[in-house]
PDB file of N, CA and C in Angstrom:
ATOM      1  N   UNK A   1     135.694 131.142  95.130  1.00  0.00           N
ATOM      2  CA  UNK A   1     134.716 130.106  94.862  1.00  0.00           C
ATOM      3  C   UNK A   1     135.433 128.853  94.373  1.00  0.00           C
ATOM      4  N   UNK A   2     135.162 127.853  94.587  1.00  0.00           N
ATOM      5  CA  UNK A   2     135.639 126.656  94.420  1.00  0.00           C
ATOM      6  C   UNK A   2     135.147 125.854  93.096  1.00  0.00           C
ATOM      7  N   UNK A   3     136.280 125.040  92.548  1.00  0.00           N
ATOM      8  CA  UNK A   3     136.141 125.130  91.415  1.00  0.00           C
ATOM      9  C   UNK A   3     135.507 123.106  90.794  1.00  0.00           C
ATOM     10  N   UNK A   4     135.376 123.047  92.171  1.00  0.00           N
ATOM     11  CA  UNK A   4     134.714 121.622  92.467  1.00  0.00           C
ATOM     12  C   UNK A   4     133.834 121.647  93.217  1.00  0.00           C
ATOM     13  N   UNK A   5     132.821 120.353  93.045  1.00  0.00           N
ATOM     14  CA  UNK A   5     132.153 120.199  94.234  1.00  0.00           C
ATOM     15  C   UNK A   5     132.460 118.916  94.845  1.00  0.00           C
ATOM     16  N   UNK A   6     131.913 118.428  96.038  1.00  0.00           N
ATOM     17  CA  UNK A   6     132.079 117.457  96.355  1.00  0.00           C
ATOM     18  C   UNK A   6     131.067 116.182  96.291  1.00  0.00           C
ATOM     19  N   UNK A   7     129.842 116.529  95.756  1.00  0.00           N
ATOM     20  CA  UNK A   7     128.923 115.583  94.906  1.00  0.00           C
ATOM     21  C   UNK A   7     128.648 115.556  93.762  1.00  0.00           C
ATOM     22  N   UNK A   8     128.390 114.862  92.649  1.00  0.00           N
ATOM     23  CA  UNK A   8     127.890 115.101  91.416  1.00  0.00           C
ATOM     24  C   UNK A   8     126.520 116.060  91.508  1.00  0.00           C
ATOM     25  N   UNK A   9     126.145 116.486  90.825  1.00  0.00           N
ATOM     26  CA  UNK A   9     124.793 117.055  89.933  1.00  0.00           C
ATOM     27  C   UNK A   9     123.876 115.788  90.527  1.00  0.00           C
ATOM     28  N   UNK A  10     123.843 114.313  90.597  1.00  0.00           N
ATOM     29  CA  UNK A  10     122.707 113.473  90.301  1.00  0.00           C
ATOM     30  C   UNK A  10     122.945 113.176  92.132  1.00  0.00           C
ATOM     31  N   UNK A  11     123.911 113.351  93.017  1.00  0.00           N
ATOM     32  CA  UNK A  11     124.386 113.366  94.279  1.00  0.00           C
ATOM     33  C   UNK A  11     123.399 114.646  94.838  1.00  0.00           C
ATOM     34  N   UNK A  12     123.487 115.802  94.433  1.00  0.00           N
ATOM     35  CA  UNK A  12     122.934 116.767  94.700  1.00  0.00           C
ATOM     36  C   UNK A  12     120.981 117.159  94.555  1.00  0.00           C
ATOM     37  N   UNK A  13     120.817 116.707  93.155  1.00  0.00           N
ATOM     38  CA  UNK A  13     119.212 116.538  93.341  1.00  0.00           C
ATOM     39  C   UNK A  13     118.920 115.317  94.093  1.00  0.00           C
ATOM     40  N   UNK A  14     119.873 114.196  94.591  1.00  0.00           N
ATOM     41  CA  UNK A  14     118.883 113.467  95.096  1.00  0.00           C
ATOM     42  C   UNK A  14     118.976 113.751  96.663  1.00  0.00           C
ATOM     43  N   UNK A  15     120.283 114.934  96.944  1.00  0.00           N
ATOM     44  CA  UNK A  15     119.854 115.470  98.075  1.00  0.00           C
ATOM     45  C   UNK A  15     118.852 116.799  98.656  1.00  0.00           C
ATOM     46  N   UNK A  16     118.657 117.321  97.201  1.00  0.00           N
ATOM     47  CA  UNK A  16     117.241 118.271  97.050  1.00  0.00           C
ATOM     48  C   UNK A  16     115.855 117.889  97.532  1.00  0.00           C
ATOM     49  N   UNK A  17     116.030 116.603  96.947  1.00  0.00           N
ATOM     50  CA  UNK A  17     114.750 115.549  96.639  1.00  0.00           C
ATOM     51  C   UNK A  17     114.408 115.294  97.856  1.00  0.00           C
ATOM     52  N   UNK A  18     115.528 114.754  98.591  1.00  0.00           N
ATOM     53  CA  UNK A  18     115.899 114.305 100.526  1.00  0.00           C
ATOM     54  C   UNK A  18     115.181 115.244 101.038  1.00  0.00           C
ATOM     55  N   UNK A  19     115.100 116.682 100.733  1.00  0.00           N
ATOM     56  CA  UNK A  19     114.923 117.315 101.659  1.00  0.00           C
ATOM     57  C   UNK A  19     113.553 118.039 101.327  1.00  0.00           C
ATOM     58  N   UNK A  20     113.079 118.008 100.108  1.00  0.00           N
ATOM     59  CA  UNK A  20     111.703 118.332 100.102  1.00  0.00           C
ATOM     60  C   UNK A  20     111.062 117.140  98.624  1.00  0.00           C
ATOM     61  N   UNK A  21     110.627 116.420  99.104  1.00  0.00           N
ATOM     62  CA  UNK A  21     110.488 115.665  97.576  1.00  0.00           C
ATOM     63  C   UNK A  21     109.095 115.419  96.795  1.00  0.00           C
ATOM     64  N   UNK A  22     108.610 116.559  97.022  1.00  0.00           N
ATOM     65  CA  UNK A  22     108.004 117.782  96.436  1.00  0.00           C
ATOM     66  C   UNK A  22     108.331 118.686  95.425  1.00  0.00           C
ATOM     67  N   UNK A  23     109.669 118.997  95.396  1.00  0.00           N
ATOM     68  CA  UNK A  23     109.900 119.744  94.892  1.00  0.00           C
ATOM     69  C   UNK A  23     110.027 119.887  93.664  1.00  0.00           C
ATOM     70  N   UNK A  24     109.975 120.895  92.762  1.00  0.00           N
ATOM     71  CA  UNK A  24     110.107 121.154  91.344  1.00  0.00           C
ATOM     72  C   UNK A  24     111.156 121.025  90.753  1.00  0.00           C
ATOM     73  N   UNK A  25     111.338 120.352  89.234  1.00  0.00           N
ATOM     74  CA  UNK A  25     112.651 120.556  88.344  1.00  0.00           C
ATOM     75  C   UNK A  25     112.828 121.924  88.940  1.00  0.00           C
ATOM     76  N   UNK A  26     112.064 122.914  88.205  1.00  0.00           N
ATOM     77  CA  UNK A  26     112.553 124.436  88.748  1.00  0.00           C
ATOM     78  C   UNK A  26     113.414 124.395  89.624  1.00  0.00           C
ATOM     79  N   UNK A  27     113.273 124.564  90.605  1.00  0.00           N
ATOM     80  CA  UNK A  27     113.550 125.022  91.665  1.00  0.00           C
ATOM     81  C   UNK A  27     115.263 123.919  92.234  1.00  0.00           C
ATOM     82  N   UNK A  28     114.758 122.958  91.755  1.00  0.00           N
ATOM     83  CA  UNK A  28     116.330 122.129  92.070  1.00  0.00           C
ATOM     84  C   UNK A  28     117.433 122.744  90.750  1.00  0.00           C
ATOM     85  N   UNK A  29     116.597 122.583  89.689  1.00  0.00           N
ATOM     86  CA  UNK A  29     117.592 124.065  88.604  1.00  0.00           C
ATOM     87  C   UNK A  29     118.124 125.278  88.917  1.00  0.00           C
ATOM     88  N   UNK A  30     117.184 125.940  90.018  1.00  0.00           N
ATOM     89  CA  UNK A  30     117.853 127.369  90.428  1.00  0.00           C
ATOM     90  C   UNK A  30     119.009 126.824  91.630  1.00  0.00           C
ATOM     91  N   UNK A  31     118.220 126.070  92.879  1.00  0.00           N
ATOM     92  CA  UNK A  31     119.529 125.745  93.719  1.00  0.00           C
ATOM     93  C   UNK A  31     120.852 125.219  93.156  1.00  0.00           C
ATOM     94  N   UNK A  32     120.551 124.415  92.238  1.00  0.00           N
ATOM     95  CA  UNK A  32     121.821 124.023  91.810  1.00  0.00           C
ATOM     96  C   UNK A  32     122.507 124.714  90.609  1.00  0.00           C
ATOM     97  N   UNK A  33     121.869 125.814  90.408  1.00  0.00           N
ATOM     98  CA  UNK A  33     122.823 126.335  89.291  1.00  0.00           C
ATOM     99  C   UNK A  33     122.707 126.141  87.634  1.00  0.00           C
ATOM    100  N   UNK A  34     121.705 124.587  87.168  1.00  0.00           N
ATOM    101  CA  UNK A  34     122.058 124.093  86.674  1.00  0.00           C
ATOM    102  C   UNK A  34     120.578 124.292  85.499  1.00  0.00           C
ATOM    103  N   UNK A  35     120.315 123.935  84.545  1.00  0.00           N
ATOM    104  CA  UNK A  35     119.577 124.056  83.363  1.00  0.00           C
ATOM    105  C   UNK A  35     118.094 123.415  84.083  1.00  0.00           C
ATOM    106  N   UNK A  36     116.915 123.739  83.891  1.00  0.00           N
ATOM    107  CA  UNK A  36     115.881 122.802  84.034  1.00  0.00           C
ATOM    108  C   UNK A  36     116.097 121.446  83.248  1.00  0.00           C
ATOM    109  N   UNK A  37     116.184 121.684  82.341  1.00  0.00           N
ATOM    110  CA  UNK A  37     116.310 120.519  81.093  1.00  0.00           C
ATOM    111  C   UNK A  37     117.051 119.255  81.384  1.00  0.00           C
ATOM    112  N   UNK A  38     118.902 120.047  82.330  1.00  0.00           N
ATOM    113  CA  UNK A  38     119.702 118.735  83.024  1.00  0.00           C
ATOM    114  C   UNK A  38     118.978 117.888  84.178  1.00  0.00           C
ATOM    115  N   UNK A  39     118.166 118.935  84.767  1.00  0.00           N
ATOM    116  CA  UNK A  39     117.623 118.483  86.289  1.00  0.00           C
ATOM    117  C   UNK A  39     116.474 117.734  85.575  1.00  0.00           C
ATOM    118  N   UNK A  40     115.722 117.533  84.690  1.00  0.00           N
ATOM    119  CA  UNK A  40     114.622 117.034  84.165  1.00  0.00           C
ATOM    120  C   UNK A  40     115.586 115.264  84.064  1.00  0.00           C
ATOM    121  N   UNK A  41     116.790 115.475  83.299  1.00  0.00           N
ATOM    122  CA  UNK A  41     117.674 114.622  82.697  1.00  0.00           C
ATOM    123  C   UNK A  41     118.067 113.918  83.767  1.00  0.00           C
ATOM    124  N   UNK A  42     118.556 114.440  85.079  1.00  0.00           N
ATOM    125  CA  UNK A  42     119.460 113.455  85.973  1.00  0.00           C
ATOM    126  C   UNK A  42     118.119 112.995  87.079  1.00  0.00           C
ATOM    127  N   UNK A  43     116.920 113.761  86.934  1.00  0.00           N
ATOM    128  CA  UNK A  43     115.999 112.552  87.926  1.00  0.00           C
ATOM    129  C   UNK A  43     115.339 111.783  87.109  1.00  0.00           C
ATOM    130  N   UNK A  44     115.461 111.979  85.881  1.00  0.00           N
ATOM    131  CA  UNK A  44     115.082 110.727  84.712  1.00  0.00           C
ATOM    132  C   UNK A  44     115.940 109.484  84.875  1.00  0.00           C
ATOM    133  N   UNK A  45     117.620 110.048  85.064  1.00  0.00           N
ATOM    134  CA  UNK A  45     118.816 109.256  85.260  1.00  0.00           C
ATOM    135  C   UNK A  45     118.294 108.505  86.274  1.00  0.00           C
ATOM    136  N   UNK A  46     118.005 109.025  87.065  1.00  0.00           N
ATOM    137  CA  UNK A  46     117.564 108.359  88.927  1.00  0.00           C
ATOM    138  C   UNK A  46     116.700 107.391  88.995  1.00  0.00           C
ATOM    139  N   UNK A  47     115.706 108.096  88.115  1.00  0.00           N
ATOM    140  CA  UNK A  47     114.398 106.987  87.960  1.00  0.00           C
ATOM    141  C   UNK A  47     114.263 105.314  87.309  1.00  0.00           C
ATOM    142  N   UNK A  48     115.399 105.912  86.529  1.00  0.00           N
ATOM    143  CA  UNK A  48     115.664 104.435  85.252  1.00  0.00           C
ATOM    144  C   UNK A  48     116.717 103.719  86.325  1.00  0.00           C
ATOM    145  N   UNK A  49     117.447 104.042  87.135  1.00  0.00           N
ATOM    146  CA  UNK A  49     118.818 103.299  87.502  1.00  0.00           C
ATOM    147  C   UNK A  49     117.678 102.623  88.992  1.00  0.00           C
ATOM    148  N   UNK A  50     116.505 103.045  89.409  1.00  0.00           N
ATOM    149  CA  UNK A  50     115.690 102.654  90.735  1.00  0.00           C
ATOM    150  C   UNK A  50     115.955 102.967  91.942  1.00  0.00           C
ATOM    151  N   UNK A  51     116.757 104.818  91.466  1.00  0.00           N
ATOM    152  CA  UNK A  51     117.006 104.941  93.244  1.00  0.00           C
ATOM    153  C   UNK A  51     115.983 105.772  93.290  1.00  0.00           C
ATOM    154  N   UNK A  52     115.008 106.456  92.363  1.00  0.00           N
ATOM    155  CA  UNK A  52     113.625 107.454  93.056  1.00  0.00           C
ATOM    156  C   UNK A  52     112.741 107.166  92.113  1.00  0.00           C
ATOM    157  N   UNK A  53     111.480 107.131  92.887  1.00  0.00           N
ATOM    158  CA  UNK A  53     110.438 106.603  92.257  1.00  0.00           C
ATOM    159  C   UNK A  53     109.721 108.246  91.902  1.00  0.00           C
ATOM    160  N   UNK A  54     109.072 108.025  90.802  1.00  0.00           N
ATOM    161  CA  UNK A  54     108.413 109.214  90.776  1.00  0.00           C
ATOM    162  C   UNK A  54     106.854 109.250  90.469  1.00  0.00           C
ATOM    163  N   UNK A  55     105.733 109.916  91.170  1.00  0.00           N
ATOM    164  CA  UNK A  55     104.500 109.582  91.419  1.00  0.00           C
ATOM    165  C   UNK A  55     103.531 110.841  91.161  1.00  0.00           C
ATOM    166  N   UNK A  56     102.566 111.200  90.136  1.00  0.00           N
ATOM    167  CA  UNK A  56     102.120 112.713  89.998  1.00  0.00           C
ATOM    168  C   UNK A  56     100.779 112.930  91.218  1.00  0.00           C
ATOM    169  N   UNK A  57     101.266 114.038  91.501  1.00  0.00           N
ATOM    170  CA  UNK A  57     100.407 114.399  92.824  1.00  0.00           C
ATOM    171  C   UNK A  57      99.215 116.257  92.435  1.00  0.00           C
ATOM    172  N   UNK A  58      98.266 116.245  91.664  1.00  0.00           N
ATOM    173  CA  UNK A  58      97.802 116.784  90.829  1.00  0.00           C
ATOM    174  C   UNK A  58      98.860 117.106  89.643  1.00  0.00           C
ATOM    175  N   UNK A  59      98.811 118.978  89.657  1.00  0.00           N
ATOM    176  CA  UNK A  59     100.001 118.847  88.692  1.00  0.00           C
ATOM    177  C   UNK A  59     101.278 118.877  89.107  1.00  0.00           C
ATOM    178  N   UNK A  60     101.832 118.525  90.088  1.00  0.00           N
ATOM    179  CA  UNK A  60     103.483 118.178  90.211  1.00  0.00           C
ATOM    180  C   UNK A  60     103.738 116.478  90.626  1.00  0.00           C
ATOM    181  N   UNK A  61     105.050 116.419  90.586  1.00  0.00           N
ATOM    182  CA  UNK A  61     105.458 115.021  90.693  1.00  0.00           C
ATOM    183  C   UNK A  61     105.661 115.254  92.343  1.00  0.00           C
ATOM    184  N   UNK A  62     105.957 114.158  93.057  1.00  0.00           N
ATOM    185  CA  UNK A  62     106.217 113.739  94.201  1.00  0.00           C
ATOM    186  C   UNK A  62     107.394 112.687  93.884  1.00  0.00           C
ATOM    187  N   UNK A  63     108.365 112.804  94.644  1.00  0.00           N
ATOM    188  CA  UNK A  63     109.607 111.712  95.100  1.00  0.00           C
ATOM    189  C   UNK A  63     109.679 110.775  95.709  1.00  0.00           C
ATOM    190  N   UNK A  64     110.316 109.634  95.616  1.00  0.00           N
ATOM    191  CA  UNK A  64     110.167 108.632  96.787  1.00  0.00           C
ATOM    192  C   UNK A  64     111.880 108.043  96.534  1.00  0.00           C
ATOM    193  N   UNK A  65     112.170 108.330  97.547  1.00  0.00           N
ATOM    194  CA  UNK A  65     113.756 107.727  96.972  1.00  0.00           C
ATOM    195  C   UNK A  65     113.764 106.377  97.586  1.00  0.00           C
ATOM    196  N   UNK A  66     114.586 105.240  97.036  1.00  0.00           N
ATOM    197  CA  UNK A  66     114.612 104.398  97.429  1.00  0.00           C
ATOM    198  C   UNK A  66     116.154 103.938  97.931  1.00  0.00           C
ATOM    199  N   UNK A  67     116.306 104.593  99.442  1.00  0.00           N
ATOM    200  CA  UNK A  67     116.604 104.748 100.364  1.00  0.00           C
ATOM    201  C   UNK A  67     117.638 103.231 100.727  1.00  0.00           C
ATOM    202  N   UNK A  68     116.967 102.042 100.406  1.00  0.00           N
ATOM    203  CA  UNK A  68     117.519 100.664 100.782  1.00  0.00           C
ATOM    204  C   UNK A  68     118.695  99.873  99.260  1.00  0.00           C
ATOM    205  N   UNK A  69     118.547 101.069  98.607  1.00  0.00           N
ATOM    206  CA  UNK A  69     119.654 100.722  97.524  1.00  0.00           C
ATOM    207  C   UNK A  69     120.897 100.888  98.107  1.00  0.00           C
ATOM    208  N   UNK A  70     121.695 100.017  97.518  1.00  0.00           N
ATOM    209  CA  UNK A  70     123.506 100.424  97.531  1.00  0.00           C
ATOM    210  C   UNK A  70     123.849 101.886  96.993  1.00  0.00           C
ATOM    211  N   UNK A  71     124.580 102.357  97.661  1.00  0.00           N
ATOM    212  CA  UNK A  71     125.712 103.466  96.948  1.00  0.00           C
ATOM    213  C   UNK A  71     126.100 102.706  95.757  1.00  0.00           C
ATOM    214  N   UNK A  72     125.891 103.671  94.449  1.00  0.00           N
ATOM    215  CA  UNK A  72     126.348 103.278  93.345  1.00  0.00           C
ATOM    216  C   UNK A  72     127.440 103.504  93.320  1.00  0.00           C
ATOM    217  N   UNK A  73     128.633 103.872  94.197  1.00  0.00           N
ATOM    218  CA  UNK A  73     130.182 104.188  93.901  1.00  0.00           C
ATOM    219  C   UNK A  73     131.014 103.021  94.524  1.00  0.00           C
ATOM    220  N   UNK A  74     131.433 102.283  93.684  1.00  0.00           N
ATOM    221  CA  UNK A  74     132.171 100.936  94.022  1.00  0.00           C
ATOM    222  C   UNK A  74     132.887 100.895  95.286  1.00  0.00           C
ATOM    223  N   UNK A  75     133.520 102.268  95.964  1.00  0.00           N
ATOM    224  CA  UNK A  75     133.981 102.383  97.281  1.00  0.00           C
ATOM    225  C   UNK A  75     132.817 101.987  98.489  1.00  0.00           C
ATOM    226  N   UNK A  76     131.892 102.401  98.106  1.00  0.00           N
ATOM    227  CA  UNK A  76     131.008 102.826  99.244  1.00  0.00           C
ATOM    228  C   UNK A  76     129.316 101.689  99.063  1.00  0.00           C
ATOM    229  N   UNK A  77     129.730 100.396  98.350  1.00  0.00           N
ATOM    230  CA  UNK A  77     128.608  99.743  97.848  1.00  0.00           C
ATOM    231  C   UNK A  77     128.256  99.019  98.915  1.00  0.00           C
ATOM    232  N   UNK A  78     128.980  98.864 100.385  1.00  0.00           N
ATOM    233  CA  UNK A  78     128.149  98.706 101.553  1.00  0.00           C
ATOM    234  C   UNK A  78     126.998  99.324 102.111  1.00  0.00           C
ATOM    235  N   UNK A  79     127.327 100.276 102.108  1.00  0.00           N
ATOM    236  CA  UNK A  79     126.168 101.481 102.034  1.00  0.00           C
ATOM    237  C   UNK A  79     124.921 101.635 101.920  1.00  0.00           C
ATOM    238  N   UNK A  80     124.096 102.183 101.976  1.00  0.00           N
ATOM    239  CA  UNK A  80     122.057 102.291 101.427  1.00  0.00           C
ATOM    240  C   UNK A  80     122.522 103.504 101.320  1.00  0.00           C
ATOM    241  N   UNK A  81     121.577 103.920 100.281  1.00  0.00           N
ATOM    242  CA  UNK A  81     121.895 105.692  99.744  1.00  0.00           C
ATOM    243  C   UNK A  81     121.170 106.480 101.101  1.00  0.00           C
ATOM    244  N   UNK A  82     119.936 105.510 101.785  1.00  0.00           N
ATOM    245  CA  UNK A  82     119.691 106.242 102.588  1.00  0.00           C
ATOM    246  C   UNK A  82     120.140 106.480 103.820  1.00  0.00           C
ATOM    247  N   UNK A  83     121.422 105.725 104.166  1.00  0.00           N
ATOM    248  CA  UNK A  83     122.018 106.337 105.450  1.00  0.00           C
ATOM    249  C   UNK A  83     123.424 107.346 104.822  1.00  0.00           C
ATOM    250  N   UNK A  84     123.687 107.315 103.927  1.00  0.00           N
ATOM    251  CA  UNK A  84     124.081 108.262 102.837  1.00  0.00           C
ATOM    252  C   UNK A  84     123.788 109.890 103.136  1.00  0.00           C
ATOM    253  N   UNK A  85     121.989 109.807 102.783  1.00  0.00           N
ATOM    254  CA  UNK A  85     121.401 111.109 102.573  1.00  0.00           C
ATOM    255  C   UNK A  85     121.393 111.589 104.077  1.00  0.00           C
ATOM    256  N   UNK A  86     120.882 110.651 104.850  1.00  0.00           N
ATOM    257  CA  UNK A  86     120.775 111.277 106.346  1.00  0.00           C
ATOM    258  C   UNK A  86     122.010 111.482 106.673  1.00  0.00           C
ATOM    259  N   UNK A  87     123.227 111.465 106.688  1.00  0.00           N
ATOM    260  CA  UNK A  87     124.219 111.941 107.067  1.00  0.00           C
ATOM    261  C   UNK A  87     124.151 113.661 106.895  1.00  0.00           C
ATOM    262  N   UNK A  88     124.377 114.041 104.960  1.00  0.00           N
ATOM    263  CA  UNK A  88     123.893 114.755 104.630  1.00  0.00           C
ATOM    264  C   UNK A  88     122.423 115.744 104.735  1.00  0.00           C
ATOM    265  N   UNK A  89     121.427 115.349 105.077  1.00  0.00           N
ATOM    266  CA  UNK A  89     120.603 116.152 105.405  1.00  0.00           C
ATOM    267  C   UNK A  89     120.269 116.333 107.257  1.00  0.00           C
ATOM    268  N   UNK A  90     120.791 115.533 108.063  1.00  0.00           N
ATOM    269  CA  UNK A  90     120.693 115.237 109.501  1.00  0.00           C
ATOM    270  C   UNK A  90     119.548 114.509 110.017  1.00  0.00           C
ATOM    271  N   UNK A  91     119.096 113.648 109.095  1.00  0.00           N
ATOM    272  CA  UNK A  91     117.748 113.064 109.415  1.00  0.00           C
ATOM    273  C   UNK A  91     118.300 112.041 109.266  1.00  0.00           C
ATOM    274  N   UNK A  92     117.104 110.615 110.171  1.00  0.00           N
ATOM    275  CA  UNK A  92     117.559 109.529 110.022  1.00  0.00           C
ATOM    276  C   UNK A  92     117.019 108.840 108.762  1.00  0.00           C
ATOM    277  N   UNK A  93     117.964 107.721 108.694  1.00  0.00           N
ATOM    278  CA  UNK A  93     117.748 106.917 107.277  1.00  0.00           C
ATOM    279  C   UNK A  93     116.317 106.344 107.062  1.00  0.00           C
ATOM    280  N   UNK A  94     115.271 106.394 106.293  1.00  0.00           N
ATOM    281  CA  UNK A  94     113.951 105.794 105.829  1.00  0.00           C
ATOM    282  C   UNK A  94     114.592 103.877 105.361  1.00  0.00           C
ATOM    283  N   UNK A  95     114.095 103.175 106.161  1.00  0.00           N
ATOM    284  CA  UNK A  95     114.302 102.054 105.677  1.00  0.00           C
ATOM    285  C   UNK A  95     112.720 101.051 105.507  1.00  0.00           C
ATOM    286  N   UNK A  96     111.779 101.939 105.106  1.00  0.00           N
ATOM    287  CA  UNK A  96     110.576 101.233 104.782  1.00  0.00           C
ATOM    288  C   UNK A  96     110.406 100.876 103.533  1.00  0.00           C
ATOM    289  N   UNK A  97     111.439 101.198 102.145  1.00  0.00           N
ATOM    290  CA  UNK A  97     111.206 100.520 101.421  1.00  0.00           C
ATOM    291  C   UNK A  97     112.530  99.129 101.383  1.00  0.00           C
TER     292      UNK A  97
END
């Protein structure tokens, strides 16, 4: 098992998010390994920095990533996170916001 990954934790739920954004702290806590409490913490992170919007849809939240932001990594600030994620998930990039 490898003792790295190749995205952060906040790289990874927002490719959770990509792919069902629907989905529960839970459940992005179990895929990733990681505490509910952090995953509560890094789409809080997400929300405050304006790359995912978050919207309550009875009782769960709904996602909206905002897709037309820069890559926050000074290499890659040409970029939109959302041709980013579609690389990663195989879908094409959302550029409606």
């Amino acid at each position: 098992m490898p003792s790295w990954n190749f995205l952060t934790n906040h790289g990874r739920v927002l490719l959770c998010i990509a792919r069902d954004p629907s989905i529960r702290l839970r459940d992005i806590a179990d895929t990733l390994d990681i505490t509910e409490r952090r995953a509560h913490d890094i789409v809080n992170d997400l929300a405050d920095e304006g790359y995912l919007l978050k919207e309550r849809d009875g009782r769960r939240n709904r996602y909206e990533i905002q897709g037309h932001l820069p890559f926050p990594d000074a290499l890659e600030r040409e970029r939109a996170m959302g041709d980013v994620l579609a690389v990663l998930t195989g879908r094409r990039p959302d550029r409606s916001t």
